[in-house]
PDB file of N, CA and C in Angstrom:
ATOM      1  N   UNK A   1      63.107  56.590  78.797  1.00  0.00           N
ATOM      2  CA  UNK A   1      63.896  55.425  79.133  1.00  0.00           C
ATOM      3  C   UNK A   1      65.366  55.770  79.001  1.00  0.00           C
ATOM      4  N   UNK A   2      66.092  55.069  79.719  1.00  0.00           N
ATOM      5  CA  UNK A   2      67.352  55.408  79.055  1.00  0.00           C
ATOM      6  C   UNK A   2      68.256  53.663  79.620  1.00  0.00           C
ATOM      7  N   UNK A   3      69.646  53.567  79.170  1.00  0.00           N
ATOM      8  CA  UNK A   3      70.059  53.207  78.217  1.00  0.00           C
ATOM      9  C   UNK A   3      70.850  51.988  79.650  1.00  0.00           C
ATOM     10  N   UNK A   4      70.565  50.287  79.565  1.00  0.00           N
ATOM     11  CA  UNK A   4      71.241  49.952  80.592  1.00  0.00           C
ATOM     12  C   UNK A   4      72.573  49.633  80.277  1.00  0.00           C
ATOM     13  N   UNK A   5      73.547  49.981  80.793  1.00  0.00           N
ATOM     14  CA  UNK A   5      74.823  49.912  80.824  1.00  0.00           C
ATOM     15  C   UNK A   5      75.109  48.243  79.802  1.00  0.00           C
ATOM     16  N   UNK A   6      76.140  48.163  78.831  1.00  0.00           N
ATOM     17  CA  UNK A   6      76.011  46.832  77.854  1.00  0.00           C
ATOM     18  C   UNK A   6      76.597  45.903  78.595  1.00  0.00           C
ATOM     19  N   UNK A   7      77.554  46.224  79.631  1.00  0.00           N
ATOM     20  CA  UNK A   7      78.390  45.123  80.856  1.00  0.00           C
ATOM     21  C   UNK A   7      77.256  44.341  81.519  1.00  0.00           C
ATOM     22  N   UNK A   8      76.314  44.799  81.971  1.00  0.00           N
ATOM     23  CA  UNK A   8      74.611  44.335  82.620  1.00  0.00           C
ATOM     24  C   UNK A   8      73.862  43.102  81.611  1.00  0.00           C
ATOM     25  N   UNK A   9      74.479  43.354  80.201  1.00  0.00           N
ATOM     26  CA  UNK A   9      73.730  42.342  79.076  1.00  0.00           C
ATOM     27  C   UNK A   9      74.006  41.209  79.008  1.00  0.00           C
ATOM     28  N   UNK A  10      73.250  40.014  79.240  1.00  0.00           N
ATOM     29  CA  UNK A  10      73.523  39.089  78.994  1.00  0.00           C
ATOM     30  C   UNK A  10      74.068  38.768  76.928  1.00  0.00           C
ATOM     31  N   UNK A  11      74.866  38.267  76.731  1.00  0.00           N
ATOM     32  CA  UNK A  11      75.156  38.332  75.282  1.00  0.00           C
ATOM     33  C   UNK A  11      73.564  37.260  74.993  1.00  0.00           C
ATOM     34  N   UNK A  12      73.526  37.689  73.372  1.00  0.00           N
ATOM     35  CA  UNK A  12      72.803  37.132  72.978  1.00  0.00           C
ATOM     36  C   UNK A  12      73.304  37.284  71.588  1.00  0.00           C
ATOM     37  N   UNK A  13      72.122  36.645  70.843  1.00  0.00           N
ATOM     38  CA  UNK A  13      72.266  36.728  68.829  1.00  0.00           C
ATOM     39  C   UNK A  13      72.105  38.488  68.788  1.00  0.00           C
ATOM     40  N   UNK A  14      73.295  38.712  68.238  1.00  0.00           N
ATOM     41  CA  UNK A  14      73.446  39.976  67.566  1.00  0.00           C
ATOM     42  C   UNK A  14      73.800  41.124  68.589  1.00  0.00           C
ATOM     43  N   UNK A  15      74.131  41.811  68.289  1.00  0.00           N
ATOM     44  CA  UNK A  15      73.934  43.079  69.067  1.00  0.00           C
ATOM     45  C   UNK A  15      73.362  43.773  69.727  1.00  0.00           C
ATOM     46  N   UNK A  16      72.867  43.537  71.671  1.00  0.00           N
ATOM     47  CA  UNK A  16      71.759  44.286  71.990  1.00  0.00           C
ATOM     48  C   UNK A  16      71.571  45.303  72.399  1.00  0.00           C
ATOM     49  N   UNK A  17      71.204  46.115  72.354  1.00  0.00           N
ATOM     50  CA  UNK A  17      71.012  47.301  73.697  1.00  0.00           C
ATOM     51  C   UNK A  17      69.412  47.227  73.907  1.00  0.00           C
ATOM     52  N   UNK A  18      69.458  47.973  75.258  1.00  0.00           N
ATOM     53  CA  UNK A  18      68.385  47.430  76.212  1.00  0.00           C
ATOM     54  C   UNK A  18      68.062  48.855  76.982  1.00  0.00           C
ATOM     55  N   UNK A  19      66.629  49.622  77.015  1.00  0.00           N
ATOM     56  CA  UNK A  19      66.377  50.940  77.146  1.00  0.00           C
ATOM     57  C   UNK A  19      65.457  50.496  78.452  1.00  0.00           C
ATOM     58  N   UNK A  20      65.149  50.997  79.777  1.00  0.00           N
ATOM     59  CA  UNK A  20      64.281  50.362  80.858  1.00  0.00           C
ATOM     60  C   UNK A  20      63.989  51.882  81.423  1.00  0.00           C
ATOM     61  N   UNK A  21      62.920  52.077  82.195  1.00  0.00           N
ATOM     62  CA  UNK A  21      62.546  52.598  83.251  1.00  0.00           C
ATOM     63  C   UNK A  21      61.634  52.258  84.151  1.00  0.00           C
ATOM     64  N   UNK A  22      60.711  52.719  84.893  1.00  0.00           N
ATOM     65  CA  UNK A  22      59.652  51.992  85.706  1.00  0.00           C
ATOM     66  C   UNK A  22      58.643  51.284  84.772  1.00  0.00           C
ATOM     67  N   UNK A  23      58.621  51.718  84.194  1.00  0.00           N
ATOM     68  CA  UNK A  23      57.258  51.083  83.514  1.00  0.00           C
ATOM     69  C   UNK A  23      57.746  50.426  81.895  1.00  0.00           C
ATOM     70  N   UNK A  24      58.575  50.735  81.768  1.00  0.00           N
ATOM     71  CA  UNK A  24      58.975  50.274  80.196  1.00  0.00           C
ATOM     72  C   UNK A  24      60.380  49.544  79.999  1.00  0.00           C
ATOM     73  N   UNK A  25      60.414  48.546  78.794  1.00  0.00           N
ATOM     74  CA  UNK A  25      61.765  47.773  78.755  1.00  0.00           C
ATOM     75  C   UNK A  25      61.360  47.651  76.941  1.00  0.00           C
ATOM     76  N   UNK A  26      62.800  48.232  76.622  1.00  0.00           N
ATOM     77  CA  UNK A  26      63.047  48.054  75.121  1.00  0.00           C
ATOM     78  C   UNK A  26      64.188  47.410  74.706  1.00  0.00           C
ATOM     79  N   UNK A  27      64.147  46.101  74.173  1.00  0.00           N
ATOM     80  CA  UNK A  27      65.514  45.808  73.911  1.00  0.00           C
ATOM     81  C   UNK A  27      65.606  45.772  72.465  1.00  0.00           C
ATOM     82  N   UNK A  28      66.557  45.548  71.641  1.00  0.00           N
ATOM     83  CA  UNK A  28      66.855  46.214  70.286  1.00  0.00           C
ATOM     84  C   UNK A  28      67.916  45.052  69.747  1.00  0.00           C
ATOM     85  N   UNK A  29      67.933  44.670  68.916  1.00  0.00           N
ATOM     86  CA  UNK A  29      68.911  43.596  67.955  1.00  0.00           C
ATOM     87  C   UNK A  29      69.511  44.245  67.124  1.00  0.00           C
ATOM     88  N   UNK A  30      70.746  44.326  67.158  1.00  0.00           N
ATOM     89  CA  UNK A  30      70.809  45.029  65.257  1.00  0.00           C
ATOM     90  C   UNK A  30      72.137  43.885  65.297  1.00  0.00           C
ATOM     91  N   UNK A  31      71.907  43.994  63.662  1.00  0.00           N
ATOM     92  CA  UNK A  31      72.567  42.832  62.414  1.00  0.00           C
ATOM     93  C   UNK A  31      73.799  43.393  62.215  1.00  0.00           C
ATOM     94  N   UNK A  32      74.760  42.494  61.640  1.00  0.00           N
ATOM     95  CA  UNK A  32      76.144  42.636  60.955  1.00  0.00           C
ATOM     96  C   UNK A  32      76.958  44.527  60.825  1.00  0.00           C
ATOM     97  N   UNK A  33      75.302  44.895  60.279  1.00  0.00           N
ATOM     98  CA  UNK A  33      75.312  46.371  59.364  1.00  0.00           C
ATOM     99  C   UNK A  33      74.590  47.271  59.891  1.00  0.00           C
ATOM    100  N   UNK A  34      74.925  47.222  61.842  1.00  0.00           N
ATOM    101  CA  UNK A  34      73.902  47.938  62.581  1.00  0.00           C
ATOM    102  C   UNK A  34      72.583  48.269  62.199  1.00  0.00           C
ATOM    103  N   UNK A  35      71.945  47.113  61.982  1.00  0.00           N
ATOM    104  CA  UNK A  35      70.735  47.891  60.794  1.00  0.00           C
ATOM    105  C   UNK A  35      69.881  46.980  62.300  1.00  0.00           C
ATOM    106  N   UNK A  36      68.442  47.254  62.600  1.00  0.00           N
ATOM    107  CA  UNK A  36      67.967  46.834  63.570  1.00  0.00           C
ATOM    108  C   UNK A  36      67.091  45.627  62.890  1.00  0.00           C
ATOM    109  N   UNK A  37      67.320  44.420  63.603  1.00  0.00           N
ATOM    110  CA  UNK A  37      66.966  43.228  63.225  1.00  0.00           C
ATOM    111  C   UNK A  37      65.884  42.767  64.062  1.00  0.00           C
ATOM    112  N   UNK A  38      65.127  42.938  65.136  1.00  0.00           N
ATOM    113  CA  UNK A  38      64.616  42.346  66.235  1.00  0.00           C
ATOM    114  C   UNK A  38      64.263  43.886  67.142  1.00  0.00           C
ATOM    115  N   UNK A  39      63.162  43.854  67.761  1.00  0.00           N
ATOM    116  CA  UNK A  39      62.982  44.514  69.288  1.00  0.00           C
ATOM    117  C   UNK A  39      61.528  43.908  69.837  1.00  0.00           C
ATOM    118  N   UNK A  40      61.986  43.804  71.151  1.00  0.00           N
ATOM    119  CA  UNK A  40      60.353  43.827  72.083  1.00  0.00           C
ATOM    120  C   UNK A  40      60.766  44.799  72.754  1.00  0.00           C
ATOM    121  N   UNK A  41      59.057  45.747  72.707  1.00  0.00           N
ATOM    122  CA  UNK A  41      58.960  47.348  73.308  1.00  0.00           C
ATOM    123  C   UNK A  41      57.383  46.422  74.790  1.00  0.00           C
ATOM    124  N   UNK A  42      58.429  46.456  76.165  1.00  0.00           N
ATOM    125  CA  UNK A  42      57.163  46.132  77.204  1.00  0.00           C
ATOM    126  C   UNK A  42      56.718  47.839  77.464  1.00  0.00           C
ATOM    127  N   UNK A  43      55.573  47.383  77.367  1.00  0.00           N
ATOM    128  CA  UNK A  43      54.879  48.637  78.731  1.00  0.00           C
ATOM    129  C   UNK A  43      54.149  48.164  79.734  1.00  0.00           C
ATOM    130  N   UNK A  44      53.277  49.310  80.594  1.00  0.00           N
ATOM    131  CA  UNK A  44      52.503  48.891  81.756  1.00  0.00           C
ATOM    132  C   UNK A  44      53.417  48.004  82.677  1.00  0.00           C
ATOM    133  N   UNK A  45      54.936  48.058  82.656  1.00  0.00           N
ATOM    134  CA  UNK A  45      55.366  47.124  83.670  1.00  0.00           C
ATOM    135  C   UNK A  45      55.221  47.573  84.968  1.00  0.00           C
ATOM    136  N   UNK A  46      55.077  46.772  85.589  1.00  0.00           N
ATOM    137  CA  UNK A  46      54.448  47.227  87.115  1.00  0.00           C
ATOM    138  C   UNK A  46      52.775  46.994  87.881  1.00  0.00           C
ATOM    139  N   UNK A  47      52.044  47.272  86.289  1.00  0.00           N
ATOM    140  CA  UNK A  47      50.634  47.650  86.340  1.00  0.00           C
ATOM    141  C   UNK A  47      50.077  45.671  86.191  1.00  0.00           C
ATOM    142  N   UNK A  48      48.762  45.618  86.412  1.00  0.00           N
ATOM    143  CA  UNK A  48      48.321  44.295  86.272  1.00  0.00           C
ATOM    144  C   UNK A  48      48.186  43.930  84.790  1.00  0.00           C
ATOM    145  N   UNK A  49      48.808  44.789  83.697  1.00  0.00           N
ATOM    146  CA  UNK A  49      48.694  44.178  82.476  1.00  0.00           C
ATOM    147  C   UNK A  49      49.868  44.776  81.314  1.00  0.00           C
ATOM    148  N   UNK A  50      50.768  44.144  82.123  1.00  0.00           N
ATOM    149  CA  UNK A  50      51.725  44.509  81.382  1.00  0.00           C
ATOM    150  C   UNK A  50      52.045  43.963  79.839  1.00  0.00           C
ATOM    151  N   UNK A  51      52.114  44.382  78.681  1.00  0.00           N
ATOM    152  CA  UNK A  51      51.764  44.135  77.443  1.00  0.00           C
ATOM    153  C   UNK A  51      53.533  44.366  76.303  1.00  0.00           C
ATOM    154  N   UNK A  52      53.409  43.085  75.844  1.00  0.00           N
ATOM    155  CA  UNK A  52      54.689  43.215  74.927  1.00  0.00           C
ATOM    156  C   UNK A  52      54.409  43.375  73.562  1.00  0.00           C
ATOM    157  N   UNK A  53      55.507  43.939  72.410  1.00  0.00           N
ATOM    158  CA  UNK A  53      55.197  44.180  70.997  1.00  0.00           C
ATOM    159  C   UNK A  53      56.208  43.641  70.746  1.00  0.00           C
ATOM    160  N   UNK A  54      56.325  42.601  70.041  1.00  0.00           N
ATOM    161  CA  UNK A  54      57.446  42.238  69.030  1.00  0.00           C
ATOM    162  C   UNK A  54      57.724  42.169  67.702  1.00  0.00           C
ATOM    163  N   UNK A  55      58.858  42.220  67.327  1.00  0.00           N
ATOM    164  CA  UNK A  55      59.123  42.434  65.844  1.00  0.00           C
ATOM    165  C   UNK A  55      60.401  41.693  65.546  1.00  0.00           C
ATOM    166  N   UNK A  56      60.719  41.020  64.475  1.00  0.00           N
ATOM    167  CA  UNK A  56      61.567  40.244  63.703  1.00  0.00           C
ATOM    168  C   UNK A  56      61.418  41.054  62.455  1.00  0.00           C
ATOM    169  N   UNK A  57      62.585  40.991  62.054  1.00  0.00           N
ATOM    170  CA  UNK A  57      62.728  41.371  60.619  1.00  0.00           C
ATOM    171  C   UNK A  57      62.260  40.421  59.571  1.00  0.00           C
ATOM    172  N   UNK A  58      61.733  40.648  58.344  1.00  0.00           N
ATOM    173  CA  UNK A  58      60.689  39.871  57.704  1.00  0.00           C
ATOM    174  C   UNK A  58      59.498  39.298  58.509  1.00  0.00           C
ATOM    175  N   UNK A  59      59.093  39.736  59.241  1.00  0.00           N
ATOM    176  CA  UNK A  59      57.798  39.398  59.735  1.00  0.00           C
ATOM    177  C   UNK A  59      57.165  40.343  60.173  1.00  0.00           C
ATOM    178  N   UNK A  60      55.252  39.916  60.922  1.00  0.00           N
ATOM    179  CA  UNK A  60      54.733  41.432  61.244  1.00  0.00           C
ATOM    180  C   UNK A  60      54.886  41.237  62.408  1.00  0.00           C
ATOM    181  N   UNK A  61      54.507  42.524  63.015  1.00  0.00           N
ATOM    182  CA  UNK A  61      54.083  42.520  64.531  1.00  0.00           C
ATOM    183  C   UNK A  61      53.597  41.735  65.574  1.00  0.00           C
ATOM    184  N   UNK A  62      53.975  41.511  66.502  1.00  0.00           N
ATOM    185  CA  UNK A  62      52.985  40.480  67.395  1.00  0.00           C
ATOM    186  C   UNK A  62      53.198  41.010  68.532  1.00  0.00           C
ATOM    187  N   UNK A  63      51.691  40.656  69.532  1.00  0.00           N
ATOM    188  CA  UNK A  63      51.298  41.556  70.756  1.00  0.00           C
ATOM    189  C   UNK A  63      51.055  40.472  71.936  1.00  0.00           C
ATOM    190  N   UNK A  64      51.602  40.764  72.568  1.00  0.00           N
ATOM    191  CA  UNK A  64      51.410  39.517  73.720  1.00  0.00           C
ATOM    192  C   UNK A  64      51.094  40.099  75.371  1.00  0.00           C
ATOM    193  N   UNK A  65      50.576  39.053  76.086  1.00  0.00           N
ATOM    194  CA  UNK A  65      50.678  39.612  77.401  1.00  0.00           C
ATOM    195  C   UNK A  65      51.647  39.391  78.210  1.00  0.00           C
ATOM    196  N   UNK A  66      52.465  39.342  79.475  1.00  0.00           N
ATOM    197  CA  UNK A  66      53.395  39.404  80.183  1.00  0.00           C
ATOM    198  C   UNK A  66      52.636  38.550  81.487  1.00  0.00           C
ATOM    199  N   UNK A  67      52.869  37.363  81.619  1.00  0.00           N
ATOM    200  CA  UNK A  67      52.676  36.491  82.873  1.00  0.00           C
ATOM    201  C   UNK A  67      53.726  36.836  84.093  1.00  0.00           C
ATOM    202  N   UNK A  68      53.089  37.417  84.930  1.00  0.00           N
ATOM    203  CA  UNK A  68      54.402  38.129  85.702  1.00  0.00           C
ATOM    204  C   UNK A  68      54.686  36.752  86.907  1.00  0.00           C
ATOM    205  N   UNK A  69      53.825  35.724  86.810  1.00  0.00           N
ATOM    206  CA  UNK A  69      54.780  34.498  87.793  1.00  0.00           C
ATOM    207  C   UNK A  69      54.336  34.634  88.725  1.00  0.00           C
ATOM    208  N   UNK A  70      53.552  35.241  89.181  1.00  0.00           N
ATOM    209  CA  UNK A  70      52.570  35.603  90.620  1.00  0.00           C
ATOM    210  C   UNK A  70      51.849  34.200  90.823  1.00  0.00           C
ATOM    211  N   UNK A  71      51.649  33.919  91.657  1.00  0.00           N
ATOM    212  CA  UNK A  71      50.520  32.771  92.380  1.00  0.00           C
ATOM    213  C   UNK A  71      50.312  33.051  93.666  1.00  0.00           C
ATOM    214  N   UNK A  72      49.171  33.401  94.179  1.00  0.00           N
ATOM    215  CA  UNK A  72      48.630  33.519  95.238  1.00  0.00           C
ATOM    216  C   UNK A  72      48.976  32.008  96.205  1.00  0.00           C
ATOM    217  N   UNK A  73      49.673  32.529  97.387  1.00  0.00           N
ATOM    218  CA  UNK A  73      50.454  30.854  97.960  1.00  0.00           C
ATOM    219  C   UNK A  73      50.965  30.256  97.968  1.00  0.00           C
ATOM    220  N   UNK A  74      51.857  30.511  96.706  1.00  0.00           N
ATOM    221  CA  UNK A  74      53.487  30.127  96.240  1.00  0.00           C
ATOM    222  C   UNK A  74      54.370  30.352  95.992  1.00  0.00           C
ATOM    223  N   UNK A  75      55.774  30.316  95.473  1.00  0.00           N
ATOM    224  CA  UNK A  75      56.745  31.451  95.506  1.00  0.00           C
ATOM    225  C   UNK A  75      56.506  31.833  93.732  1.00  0.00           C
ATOM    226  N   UNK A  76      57.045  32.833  94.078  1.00  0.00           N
ATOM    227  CA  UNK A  76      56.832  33.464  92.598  1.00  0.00           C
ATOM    228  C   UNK A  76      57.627  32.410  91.485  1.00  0.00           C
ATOM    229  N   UNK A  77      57.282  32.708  89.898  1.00  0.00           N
ATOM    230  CA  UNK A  77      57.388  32.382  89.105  1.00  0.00           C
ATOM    231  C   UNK A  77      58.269  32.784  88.583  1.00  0.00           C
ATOM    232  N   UNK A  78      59.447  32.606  87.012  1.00  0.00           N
ATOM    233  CA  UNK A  78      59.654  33.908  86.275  1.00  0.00           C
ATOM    234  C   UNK A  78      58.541  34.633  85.581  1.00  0.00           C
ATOM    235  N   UNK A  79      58.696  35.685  84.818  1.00  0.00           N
ATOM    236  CA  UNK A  79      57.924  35.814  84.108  1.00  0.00           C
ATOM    237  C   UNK A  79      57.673  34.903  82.551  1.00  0.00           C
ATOM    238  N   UNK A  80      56.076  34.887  81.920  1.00  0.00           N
ATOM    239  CA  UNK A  80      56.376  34.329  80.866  1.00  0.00           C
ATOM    240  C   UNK A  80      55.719  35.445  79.880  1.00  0.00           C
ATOM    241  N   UNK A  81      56.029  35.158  78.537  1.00  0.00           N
ATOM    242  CA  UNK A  81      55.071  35.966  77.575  1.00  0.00           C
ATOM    243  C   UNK A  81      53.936  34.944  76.936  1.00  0.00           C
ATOM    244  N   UNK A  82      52.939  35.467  77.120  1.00  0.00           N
ATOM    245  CA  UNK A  82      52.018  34.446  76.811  1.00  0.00           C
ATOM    246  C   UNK A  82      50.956  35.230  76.246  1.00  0.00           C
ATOM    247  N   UNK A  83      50.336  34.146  74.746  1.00  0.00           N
ATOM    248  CA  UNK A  83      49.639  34.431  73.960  1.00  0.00           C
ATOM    249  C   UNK A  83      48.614  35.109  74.204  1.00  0.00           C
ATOM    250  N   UNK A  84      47.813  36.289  73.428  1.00  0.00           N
ATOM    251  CA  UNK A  84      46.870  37.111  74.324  1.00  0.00           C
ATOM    252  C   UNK A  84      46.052  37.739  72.527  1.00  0.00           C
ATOM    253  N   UNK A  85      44.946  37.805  73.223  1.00  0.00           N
ATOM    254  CA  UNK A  85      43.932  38.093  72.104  1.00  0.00           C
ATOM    255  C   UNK A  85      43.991  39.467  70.913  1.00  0.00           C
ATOM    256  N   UNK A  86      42.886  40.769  70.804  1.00  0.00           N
ATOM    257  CA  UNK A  86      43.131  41.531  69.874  1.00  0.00           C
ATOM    258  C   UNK A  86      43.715  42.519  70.742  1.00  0.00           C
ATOM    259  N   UNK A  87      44.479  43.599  70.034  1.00  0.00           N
ATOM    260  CA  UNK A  87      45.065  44.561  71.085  1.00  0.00           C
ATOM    261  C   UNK A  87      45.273  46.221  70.234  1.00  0.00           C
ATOM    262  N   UNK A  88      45.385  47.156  70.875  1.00  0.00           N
ATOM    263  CA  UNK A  88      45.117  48.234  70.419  1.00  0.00           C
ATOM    264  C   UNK A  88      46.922  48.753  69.944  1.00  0.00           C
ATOM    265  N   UNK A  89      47.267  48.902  68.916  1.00  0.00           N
ATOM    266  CA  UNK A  89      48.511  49.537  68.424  1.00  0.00           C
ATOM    267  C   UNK A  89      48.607  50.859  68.707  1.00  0.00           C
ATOM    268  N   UNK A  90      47.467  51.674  68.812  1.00  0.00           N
ATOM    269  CA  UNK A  90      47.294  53.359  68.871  1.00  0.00           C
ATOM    270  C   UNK A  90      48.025  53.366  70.225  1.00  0.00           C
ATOM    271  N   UNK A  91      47.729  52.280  71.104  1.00  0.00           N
ATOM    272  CA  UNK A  91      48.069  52.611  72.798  1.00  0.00           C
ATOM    273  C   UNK A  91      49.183  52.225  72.897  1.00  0.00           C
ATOM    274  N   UNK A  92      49.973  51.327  71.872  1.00  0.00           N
ATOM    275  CA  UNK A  92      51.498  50.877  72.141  1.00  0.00           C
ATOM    276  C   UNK A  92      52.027  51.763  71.870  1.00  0.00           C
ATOM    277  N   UNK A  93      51.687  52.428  70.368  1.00  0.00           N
ATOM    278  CA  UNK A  93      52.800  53.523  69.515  1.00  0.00           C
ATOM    279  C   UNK A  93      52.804  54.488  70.437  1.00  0.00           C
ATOM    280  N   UNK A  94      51.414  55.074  71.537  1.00  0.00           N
ATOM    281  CA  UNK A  94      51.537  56.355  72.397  1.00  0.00           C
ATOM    282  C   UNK A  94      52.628  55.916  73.523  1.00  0.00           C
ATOM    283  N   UNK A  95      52.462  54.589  74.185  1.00  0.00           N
ATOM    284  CA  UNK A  95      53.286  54.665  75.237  1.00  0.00           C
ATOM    285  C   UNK A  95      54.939  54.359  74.938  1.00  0.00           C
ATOM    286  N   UNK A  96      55.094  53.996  73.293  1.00  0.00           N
ATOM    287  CA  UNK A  96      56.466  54.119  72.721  1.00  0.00           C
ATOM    288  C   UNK A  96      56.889  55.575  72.582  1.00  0.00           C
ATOM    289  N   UNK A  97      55.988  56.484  72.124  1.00  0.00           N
ATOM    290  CA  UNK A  97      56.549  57.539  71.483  1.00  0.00           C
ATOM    291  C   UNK A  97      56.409  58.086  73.097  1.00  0.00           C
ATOM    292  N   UNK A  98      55.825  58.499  73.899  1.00  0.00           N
ATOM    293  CA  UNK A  98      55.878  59.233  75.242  1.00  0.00           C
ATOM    294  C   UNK A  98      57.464  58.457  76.098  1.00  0.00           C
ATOM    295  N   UNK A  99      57.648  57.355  75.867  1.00  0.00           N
ATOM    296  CA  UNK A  99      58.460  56.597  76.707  1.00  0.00           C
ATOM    297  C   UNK A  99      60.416  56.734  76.442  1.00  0.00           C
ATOM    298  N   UNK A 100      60.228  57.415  74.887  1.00  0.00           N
ATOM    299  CA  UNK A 100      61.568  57.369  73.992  1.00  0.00           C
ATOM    300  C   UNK A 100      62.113  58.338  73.602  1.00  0.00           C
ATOM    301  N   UNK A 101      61.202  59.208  74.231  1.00  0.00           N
ATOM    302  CA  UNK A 101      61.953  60.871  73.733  1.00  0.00           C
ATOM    303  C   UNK A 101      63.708  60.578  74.039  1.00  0.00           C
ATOM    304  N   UNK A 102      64.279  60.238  74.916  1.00  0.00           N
ATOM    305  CA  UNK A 102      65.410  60.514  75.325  1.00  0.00           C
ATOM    306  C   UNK A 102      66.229  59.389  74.799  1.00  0.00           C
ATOM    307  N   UNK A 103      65.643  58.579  73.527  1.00  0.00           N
ATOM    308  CA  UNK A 103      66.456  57.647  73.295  1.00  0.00           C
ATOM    309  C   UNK A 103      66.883  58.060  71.846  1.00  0.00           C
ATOM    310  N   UNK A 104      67.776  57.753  70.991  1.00  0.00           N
ATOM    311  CA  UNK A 104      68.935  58.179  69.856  1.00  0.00           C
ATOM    312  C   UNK A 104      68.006  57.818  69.042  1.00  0.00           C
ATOM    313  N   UNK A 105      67.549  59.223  67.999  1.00  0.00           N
ATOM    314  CA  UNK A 105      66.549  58.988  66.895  1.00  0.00           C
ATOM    315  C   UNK A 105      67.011  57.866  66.151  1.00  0.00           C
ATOM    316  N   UNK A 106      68.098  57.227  65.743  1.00  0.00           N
ATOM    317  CA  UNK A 106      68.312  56.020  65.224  1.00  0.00           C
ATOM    318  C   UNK A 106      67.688  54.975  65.180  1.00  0.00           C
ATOM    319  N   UNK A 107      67.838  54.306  66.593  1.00  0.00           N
ATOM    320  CA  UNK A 107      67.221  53.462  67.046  1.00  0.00           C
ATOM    321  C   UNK A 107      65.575  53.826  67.416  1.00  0.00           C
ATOM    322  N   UNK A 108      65.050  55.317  67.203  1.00  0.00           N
ATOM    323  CA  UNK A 108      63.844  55.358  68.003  1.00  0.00           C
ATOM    324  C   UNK A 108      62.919  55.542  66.823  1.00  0.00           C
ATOM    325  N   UNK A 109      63.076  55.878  65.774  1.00  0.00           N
ATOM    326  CA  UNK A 109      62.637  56.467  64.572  1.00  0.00           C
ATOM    327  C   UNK A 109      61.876  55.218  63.942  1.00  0.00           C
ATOM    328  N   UNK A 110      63.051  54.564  63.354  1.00  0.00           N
ATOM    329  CA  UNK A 110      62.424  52.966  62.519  1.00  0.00           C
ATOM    330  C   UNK A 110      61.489  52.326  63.293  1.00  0.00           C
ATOM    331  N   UNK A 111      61.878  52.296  64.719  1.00  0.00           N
ATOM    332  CA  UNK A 111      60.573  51.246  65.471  1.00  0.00           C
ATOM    333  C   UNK A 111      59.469  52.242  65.853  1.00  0.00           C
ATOM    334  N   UNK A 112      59.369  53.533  65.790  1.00  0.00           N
ATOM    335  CA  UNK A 112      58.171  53.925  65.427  1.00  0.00           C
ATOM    336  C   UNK A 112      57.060  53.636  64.167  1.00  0.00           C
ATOM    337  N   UNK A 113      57.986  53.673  63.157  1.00  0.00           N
ATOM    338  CA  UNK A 113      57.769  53.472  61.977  1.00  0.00           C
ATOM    339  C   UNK A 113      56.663  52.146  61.866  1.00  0.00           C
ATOM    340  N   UNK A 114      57.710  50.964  62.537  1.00  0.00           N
ATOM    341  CA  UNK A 114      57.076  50.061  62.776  1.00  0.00           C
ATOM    342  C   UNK A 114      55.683  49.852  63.206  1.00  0.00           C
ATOM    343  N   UNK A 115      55.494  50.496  64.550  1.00  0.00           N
ATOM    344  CA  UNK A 115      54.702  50.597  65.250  1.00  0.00           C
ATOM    345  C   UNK A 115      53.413  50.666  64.477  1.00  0.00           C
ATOM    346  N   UNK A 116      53.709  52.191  63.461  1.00  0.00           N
ATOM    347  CA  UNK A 116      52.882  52.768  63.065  1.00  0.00           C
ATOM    348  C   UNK A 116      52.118  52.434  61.704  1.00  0.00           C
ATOM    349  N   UNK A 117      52.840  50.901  61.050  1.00  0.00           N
ATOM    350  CA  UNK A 117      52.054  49.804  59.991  1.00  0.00           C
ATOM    351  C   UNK A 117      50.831  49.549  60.440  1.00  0.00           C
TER     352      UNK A 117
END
């Protein structure tokens, strides 16, 4: 992945940067003390099941699916994230760690870490 330009960011709470390629979107929060506060890591974007991981600081993990807004016969939707059953972490942490080589061990290290609770 690499790195979308911060002029492209919509502002939000805290500090974001935002990592994309075809298939993957990582965006990243960090706090006061650059310390990382927040990320959702998508994969499979593109594919019919595209799958999100999120994280808040003080809290655990949560895995969701990606409603991509499709309706057969109507105009498209946005996308939504919407609640989705048990899910495999082994297959997130692989398509994080294959997806991030080229991103700043800083930011890529701890949310492995994460991953890997």
């Amino acid at each position: 992945m690499t790195e979308v330009p911060p002029h492209l960011i919509a502002k939000s709470e805290g500090h974001l940067r935002w990592f994309s390629d075809a298939r993957h979107d990582l965006f990243v929060w960090f706090g006061e003390r650059d310390e990382i506060i927040r990320f959702q890591f998508c994969y499979g974007k593109g594919t019919a099941q595209e799958e999100v991981v999120e994280w808040r600081r003080g809290d655990h993990v949560k895995h969701s699916l990606v409603d991509d807004g499709e309706v057969p016969g109507s105009l498209k939707q946005s996308p939504l994230i919407v609640a989705n059953g048990p899910w495999r972490p082994k297959d997130a942490l692989e398509a994080f760690k294959a997806a991030s080589g080229g991103i700043d061990p800083v930011v890529r290290e701890p949310i492995e870490q994460i991953l890997q609770e």
